[in-house]
Structures are given as structure tokens and as C-alpha cells.
N, C-alpha and C. Protein backbone atom coordinates (compact mmCIF):
# COMPACT_ATOMS: atom_id res chain seq x y z
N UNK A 1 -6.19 7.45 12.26
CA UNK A 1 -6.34 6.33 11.36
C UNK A 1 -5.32 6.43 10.23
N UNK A 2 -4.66 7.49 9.75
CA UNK A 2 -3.84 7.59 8.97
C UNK A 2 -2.55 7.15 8.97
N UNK A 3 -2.11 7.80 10.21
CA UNK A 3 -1.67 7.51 11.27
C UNK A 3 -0.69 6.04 10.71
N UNK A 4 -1.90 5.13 11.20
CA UNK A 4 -1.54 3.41 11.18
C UNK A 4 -1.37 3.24 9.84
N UNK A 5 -1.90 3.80 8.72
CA UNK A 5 -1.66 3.27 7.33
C UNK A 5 -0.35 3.70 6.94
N UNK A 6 -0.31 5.01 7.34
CA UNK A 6 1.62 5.97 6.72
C UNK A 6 2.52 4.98 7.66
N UNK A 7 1.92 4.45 9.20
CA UNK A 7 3.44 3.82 9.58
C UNK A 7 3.52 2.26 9.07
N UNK A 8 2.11 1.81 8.52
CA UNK A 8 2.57 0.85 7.87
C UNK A 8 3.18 0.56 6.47
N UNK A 9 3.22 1.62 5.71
CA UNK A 9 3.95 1.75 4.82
C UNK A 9 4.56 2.27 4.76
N UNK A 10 5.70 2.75 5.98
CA UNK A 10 6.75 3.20 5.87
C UNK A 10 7.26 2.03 6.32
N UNK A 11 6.91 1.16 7.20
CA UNK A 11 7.53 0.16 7.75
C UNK A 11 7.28 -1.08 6.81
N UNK A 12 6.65 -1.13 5.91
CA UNK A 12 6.96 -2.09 4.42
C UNK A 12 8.07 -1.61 4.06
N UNK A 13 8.48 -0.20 3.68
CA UNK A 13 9.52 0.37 2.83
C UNK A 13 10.78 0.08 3.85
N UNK A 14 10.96 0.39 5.36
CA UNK A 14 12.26 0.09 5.65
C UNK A 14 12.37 -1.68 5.70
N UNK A 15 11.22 -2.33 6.12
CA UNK A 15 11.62 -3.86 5.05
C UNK A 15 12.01 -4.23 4.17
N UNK A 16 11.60 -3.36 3.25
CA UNK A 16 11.67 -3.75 1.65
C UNK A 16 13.53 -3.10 2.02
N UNK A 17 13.97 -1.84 2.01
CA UNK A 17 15.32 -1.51 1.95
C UNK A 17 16.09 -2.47 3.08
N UNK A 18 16.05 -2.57 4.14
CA UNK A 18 16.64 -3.92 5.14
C UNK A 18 16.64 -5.12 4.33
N UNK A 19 15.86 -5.79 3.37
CA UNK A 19 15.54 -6.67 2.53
C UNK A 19 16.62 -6.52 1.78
N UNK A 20 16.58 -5.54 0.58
CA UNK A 20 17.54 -5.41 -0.01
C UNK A 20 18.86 -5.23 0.20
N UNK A 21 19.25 -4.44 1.80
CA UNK A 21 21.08 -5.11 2.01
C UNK A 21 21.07 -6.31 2.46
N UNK A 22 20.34 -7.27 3.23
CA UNK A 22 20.15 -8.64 3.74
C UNK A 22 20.46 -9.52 2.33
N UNK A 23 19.64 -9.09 1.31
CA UNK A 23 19.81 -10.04 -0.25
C UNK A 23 20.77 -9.86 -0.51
N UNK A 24 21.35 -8.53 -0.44
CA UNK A 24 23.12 -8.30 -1.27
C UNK A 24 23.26 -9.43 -0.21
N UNK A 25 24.01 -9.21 1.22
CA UNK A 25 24.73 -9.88 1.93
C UNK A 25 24.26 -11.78 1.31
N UNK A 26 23.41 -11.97 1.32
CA UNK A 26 22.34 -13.12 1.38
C UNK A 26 23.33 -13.79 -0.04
N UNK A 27 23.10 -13.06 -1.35
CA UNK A 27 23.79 -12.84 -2.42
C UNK A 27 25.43 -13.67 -2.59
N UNK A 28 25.93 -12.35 -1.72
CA UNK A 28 27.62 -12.56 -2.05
C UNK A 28 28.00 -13.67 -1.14
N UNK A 29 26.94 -14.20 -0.07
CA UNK A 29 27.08 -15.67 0.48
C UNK A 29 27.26 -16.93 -0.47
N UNK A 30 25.67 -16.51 -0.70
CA UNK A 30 25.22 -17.84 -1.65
C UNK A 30 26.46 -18.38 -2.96
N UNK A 31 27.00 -16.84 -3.27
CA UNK A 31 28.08 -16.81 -4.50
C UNK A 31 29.13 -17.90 -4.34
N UNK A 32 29.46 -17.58 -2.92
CA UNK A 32 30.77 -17.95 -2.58
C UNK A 32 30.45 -19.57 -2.23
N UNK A 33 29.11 -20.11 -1.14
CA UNK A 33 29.43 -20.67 -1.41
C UNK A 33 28.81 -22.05 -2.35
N UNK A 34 28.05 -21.82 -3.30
CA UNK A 34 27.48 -22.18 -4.65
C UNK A 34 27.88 -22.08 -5.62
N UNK A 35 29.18 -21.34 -5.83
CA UNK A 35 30.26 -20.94 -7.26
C UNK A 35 29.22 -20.18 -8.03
N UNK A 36 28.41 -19.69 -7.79
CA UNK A 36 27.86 -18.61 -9.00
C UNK A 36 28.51 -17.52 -9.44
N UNK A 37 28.26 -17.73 -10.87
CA UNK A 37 28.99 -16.57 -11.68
C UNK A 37 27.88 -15.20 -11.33
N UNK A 38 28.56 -13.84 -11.88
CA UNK A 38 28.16 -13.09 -10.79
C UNK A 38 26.61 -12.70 -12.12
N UNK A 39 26.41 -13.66 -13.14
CA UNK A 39 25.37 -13.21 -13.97
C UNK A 39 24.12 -14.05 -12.98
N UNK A 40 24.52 -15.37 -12.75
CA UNK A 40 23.54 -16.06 -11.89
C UNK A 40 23.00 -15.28 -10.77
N UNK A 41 24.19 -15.12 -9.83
CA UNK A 41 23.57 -14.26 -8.75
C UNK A 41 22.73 -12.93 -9.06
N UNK A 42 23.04 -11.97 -10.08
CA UNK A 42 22.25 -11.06 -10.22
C UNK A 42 20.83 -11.52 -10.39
N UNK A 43 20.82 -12.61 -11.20
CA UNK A 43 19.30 -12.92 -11.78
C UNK A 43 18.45 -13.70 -10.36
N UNK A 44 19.76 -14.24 -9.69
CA UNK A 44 18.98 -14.57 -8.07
C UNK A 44 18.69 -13.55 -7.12
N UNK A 45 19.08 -12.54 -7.04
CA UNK A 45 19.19 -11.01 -6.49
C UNK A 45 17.53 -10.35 -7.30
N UNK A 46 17.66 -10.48 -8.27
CA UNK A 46 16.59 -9.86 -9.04
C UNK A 46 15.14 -10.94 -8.76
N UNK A 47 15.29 -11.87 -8.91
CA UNK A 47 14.17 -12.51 -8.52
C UNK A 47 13.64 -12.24 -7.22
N UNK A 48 14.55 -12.27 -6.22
CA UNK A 48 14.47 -12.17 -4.80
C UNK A 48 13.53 -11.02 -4.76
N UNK A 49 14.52 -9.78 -5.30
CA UNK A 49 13.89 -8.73 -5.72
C UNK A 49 12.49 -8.44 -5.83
N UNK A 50 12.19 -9.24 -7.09
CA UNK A 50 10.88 -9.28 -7.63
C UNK A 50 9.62 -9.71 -5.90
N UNK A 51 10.13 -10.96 -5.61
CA UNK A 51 9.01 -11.29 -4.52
C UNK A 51 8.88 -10.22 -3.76
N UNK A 52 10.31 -9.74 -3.11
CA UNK A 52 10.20 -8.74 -2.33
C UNK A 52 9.35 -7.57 -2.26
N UNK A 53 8.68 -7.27 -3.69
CA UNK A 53 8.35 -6.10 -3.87
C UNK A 53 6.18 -6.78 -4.06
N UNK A 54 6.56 -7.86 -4.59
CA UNK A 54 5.02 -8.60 -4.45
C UNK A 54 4.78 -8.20 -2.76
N UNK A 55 5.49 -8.98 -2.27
CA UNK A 55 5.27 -9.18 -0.58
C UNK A 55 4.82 -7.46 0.02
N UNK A 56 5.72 -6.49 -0.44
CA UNK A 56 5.59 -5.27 0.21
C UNK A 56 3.59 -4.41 -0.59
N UNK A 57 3.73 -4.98 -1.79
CA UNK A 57 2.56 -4.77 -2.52
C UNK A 57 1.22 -5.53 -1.68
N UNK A 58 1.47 -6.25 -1.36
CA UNK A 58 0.02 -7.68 -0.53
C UNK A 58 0.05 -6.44 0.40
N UNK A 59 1.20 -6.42 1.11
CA UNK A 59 1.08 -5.69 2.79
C UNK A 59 0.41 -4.10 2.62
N UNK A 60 0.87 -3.28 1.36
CA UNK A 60 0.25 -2.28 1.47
C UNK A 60 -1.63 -2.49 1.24
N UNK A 61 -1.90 -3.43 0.55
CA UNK A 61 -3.35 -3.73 -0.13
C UNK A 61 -4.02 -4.25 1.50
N UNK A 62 -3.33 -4.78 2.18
CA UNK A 62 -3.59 -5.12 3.18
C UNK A 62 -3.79 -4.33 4.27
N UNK A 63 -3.37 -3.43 4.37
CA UNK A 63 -2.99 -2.41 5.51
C UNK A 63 -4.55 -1.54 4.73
N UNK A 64 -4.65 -1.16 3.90
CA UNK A 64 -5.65 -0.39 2.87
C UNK A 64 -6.85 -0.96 2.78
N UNK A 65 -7.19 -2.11 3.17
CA UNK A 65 -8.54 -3.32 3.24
C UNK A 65 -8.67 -3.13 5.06
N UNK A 66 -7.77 -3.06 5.75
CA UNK A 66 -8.21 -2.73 7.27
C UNK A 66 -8.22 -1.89 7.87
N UNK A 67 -7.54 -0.34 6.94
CA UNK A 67 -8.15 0.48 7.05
C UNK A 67 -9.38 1.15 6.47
N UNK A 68 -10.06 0.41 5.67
CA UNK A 68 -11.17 0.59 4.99
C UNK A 68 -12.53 0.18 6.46
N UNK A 69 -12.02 -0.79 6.06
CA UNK A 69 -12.52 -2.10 7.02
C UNK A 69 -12.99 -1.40 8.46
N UNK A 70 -12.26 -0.88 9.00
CA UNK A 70 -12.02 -0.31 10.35
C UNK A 70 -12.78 1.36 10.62
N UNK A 71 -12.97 2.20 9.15
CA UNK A 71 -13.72 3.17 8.99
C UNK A 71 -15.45 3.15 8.92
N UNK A 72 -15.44 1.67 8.03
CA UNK A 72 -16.65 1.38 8.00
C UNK A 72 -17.47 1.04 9.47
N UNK A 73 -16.61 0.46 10.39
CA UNK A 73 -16.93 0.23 11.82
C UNK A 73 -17.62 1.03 12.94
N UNK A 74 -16.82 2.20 12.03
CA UNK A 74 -16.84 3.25 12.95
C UNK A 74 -17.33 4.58 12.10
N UNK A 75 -18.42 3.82 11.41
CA UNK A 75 -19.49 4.85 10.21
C UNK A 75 -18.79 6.05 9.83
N UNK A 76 -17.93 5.80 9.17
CA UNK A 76 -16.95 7.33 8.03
C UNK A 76 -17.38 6.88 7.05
N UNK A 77 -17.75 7.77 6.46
CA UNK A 77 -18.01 7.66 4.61
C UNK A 77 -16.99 7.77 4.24
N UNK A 78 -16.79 7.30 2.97
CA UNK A 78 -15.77 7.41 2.24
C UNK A 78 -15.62 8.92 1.44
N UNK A 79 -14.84 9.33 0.49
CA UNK A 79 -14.79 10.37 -0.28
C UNK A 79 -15.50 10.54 -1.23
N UNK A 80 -15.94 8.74 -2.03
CA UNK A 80 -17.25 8.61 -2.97
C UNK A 80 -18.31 8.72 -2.66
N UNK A 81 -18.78 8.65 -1.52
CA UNK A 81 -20.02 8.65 -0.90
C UNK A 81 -19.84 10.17 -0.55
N UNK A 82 -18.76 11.12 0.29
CA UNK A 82 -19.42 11.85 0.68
C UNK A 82 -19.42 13.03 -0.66
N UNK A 83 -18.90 13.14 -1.71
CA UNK A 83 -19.32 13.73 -2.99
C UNK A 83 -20.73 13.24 -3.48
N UNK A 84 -20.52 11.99 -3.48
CA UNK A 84 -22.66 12.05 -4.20
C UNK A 84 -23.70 12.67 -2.64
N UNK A 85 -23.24 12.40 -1.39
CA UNK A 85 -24.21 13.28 -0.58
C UNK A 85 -23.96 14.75 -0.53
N UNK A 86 -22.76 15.37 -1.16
CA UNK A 86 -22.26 16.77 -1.13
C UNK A 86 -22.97 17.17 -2.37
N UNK A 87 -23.40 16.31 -3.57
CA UNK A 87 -24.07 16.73 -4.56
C UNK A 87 -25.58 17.05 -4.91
N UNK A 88 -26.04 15.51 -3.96
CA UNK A 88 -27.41 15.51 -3.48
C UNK A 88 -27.27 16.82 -2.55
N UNK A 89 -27.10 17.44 -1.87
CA UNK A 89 -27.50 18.63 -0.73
C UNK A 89 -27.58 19.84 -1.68
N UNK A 90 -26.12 19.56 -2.38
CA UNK A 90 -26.94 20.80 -3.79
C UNK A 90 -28.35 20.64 -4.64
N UNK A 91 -28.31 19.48 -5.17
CA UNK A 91 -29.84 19.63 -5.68
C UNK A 91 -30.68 19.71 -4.73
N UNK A 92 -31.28 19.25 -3.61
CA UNK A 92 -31.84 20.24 -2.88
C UNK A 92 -32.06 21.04 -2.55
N UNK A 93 -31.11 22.39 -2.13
CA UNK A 93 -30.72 23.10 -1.98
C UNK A 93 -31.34 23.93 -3.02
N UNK A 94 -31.12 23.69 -4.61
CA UNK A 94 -32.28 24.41 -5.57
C UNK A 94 -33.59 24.02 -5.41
N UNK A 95 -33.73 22.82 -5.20
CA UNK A 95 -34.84 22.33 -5.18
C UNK A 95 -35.76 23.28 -4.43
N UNK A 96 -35.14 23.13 -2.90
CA UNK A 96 -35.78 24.11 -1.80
C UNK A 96 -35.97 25.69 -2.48
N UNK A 97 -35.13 26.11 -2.87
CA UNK A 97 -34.75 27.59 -3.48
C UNK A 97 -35.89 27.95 -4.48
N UNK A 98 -36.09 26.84 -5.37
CA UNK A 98 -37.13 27.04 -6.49
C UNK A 98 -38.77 27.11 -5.98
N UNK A 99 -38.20 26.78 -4.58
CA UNK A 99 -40.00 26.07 -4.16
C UNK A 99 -40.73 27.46 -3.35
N UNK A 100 -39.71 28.11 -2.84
CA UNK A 100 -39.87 29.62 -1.81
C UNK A 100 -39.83 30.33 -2.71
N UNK A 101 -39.71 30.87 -4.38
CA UNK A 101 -39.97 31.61 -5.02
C UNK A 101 -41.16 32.09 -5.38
């Protein structure tokens, strides 16, 4: 199960970097042929930018909601749950201890 979450966020990240030489290229197009000065294009580069990194952000939250999603299916506790039942077994555990004395 991990597995699917690390290759989906590695495979956001070589998007996100493929993204970013596609925008340069995308970029020094648009420059040429739109006459942008090269302050415009940066701030069009940077915006691009900006979504790019929203888009890779949704996909990781996403990938993280179906792997949640997909544990619950298949009855795994989580790490919060299994600390309050790892805590509960200790108080028992005295509980029992105090009671055989």
C-alpha cells in the first residue's frame, strides 16, 4: 500500500519537473511569438508555476484520501487509533496486575 502512495508521488514530482521544462519551452514560444518582454514571461512562467504546484498538491491529498480510503476497507487502524488501543492494553494490564495482588 505504500508502495502506490511513494509511486504516486514520485510520479506528481517527475510531472511537476517535465512541467517545468515543457513551461520553459512553452515560455520562450509564447515570447517569440506574443513579443513579451522577458519580465512578462517570467511572471507567465511563475504563474504557470504557481498552478502547477496547486495541481501536484490536489494529486498528493488525493492519492492520501485513497489511500486512507482503501485501508479502511481492508480494516487497518490507523497510527491514532492504534496508540489509544496500545494505551488502553496498558491500563489494563495494571488494572489486571492490581487485581491478582
Amino acid at each position: 500500500m505504500l508502495e502506490l502512495v511513494e509511486k504516486t508521488i514520485l510520479a506528481g514530482i517527475g510531472a511537476l519537473s517535465l512541467s517545468q521544462k515543457k513551461g520553459d519551452e512553452l515560455l520562450q514560444e509564447l515570447k517569440e511569438r506574443l513579443n513579451l518582454t522577458e519580465e512578462e514571461g517570467k511572471k507567465l512562467l511563475n504563474k504557470l508555476e504557481g498552478v502547477a504546484k496547486e495541481n501536484q498538491l490536489r494529486l498528493e491529498e488525493l492519492a492520501r484520501e485513497e489511500v486512507k480510503k482503501a485501508c479502511q476497507r481492508m480494516g487497518m487502524v490507523s497510527v491514532d487509533e492504534f496508540g489509544k488501543l496500545k494505551k488502553k492494553v496498558v491500563q489494563l494490564e495494571k488494572q489486571l496486575k492490581s487485581l491478582t495482588k
